[in-house]
N, C-alpha and C. Protein backbone atom coordinates (compact mmCIF):
# COMPACT_ATOMS: atom_id res chain seq x y z
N UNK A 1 -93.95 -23.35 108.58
CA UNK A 1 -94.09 -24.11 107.34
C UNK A 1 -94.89 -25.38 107.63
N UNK A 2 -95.78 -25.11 106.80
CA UNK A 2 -97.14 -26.53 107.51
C UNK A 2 -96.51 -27.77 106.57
N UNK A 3 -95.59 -27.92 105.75
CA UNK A 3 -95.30 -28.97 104.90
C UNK A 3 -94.32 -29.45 105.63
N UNK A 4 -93.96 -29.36 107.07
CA UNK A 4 -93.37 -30.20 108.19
C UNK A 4 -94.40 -31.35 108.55
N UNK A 5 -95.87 -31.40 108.10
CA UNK A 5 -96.67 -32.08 108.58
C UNK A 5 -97.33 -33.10 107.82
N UNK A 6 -96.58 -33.07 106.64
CA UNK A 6 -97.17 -34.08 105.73
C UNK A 6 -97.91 -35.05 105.92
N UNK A 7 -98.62 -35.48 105.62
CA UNK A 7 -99.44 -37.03 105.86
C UNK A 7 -99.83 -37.01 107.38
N UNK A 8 -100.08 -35.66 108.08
CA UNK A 8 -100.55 -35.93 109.68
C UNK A 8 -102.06 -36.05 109.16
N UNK A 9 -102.79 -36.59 110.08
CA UNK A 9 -104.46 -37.03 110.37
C UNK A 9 -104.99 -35.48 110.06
N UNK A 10 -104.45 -34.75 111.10
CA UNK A 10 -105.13 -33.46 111.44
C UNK A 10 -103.92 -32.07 111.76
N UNK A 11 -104.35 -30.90 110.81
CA UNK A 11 -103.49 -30.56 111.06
C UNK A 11 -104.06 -29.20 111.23
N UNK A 12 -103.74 -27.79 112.23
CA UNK A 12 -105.07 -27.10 112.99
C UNK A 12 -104.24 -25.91 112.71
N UNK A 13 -103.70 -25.24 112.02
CA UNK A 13 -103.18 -23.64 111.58
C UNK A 13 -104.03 -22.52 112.18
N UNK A 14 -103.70 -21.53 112.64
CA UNK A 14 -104.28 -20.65 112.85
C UNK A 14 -104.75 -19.63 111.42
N UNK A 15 -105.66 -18.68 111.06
CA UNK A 15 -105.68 -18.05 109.82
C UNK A 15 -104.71 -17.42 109.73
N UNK A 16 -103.79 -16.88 110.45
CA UNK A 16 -103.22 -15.85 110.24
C UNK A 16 -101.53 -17.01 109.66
N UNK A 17 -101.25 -17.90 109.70
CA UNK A 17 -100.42 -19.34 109.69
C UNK A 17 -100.77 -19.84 108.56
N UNK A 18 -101.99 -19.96 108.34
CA UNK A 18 -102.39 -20.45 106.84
C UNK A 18 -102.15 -19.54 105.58
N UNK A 19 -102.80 -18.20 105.99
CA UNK A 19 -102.20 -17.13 105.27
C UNK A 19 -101.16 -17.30 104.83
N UNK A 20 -100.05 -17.40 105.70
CA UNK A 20 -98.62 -17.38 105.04
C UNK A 20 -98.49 -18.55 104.67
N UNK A 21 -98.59 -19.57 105.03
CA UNK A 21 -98.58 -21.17 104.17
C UNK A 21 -99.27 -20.44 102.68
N UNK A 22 -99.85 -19.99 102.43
CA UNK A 22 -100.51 -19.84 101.13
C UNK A 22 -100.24 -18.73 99.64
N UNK A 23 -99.27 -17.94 101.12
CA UNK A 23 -98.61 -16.92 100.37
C UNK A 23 -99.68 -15.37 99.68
N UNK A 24 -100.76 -15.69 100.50
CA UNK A 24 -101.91 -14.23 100.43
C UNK A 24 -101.60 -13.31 101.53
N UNK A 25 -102.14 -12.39 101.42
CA UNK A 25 -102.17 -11.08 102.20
C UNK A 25 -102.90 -11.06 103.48
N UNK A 26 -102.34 -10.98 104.43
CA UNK A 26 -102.80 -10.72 105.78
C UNK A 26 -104.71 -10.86 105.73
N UNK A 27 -105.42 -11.39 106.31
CA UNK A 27 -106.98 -11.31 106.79
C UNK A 27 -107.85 -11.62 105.30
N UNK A 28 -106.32 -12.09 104.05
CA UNK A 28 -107.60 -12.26 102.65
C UNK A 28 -108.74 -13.77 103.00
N UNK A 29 -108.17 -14.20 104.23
CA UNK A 29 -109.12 -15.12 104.59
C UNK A 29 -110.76 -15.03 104.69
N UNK A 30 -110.64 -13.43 105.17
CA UNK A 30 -112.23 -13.35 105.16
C UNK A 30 -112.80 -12.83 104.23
N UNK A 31 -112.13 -13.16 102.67
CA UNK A 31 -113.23 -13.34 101.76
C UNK A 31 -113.21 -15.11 101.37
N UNK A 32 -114.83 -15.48 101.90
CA UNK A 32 -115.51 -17.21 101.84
C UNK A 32 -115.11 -17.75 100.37
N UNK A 33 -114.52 -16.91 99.68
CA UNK A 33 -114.20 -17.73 98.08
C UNK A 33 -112.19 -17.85 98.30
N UNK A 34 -112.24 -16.94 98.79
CA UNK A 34 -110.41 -16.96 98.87
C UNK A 34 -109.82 -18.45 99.97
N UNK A 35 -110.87 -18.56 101.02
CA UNK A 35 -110.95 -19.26 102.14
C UNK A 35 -110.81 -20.76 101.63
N UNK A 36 -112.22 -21.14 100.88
CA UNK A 36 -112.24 -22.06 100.22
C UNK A 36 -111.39 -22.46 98.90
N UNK A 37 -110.72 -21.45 98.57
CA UNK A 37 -109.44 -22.17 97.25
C UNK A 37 -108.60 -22.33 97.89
N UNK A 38 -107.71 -21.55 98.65
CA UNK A 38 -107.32 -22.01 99.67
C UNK A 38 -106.89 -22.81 100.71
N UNK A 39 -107.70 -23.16 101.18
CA UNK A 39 -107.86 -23.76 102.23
C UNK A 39 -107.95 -24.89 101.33
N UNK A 40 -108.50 -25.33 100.20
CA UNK A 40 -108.04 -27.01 99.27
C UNK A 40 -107.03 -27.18 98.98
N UNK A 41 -106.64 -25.86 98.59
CA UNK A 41 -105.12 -26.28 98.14
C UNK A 41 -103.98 -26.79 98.85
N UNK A 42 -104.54 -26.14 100.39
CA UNK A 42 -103.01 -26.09 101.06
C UNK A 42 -102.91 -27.76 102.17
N UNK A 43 -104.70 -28.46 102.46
CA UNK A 43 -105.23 -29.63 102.36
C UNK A 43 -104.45 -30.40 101.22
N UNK A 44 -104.10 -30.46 100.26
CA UNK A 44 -103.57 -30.94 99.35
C UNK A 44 -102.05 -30.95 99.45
N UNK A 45 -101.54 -29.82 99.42
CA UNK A 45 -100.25 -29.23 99.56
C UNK A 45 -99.87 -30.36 100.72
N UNK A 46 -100.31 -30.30 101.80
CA UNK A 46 -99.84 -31.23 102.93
C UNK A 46 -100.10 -32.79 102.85
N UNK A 47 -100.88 -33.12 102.19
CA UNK A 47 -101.28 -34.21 101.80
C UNK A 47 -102.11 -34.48 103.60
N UNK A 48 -102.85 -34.15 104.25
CA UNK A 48 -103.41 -34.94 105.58
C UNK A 48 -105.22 -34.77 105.15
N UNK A 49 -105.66 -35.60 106.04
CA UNK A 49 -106.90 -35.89 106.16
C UNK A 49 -107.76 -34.88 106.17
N UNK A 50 -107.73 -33.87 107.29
CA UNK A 50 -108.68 -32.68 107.72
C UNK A 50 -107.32 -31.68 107.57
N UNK A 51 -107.76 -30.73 107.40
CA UNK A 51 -107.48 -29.23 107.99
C UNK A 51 -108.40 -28.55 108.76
N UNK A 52 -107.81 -27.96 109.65
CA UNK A 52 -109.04 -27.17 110.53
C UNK A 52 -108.04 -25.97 110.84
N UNK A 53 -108.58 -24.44 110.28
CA UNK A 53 -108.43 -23.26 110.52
C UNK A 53 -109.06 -22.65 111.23
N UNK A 54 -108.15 -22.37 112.06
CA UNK A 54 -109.25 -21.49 113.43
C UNK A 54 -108.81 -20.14 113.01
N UNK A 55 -109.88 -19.00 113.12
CA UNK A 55 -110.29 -17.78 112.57
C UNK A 55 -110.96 -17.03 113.43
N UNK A 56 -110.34 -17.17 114.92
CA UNK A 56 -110.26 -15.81 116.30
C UNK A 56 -112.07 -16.06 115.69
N UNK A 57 -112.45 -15.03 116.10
CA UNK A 57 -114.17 -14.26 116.49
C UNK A 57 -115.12 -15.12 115.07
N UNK A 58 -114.35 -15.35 114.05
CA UNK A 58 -115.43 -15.96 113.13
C UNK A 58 -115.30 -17.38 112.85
N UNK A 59 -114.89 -17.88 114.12
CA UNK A 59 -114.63 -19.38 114.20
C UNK A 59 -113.76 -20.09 113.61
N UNK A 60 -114.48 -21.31 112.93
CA UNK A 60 -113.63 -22.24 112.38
C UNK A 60 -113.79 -22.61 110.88
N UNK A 61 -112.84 -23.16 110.04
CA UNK A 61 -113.08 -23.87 108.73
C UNK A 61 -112.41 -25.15 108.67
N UNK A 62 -113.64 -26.13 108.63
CA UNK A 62 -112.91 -27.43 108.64
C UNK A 62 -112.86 -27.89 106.88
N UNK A 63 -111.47 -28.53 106.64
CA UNK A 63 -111.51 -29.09 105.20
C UNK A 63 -111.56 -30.79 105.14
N UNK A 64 -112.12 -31.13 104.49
CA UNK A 64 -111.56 -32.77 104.62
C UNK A 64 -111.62 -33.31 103.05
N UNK A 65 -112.43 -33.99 102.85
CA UNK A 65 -112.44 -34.73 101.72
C UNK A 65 -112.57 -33.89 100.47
N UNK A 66 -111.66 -34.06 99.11
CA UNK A 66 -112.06 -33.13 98.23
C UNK A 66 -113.38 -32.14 97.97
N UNK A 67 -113.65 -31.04 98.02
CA UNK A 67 -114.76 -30.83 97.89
C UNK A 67 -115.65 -30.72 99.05
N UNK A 68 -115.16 -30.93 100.22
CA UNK A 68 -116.05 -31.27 101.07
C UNK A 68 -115.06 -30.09 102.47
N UNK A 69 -116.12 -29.29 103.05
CA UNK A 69 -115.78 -28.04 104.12
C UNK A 69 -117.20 -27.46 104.58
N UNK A 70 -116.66 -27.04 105.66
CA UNK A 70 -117.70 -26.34 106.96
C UNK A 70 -117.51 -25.66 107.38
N UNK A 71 -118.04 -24.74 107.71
CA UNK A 71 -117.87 -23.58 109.13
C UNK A 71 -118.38 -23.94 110.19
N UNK A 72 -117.41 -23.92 111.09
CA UNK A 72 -118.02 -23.95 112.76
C UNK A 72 -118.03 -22.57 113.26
N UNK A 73 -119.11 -21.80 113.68
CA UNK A 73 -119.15 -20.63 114.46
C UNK A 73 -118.66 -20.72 115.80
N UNK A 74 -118.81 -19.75 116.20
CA UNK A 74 -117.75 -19.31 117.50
C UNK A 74 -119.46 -19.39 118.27
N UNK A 75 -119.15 -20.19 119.35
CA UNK A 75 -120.39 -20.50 120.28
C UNK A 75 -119.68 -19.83 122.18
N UNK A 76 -120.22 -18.62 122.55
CA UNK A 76 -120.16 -17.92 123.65
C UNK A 76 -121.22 -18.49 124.94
């Protein structure tokens, strides 16, 4: 339950962790529109600064300021 973390700076879920924080279906992460509602809401939900979802082989999704997210790729 990521709402143990309220008001932290940074708070780093794995996708498969966020998923269930969000209450979607296993891997609906890798559709980029599900990711991004998502991933604001649950930034919100916790009330902290960044979120950063790490997503195994297709990297990362950082959230921060309303409106505002990135992908970091996975660099080998």
């Amino acid at each position: 339950d990521l709402r143990q973390f309220v008001g932290a700076t940074v708070v780093t879920p794995n996708q498969p962790e966020a998923e269930a924080n969000c209450g979607v279906e296993p891997n609906a992460f890798s559709d980029p529109v599900l990711l991004r509602m998502h991933g604001a809401r649950l930034l919100d939900a916790i009330q902290t600064q960044s979120l950063l979802i790490t997503r195994g082989g297709e990297g990362m999704t950082l959230f921060g300021p309303p409106g505002c997210s990135c992908d970091i790729p996975v660099f080998n």
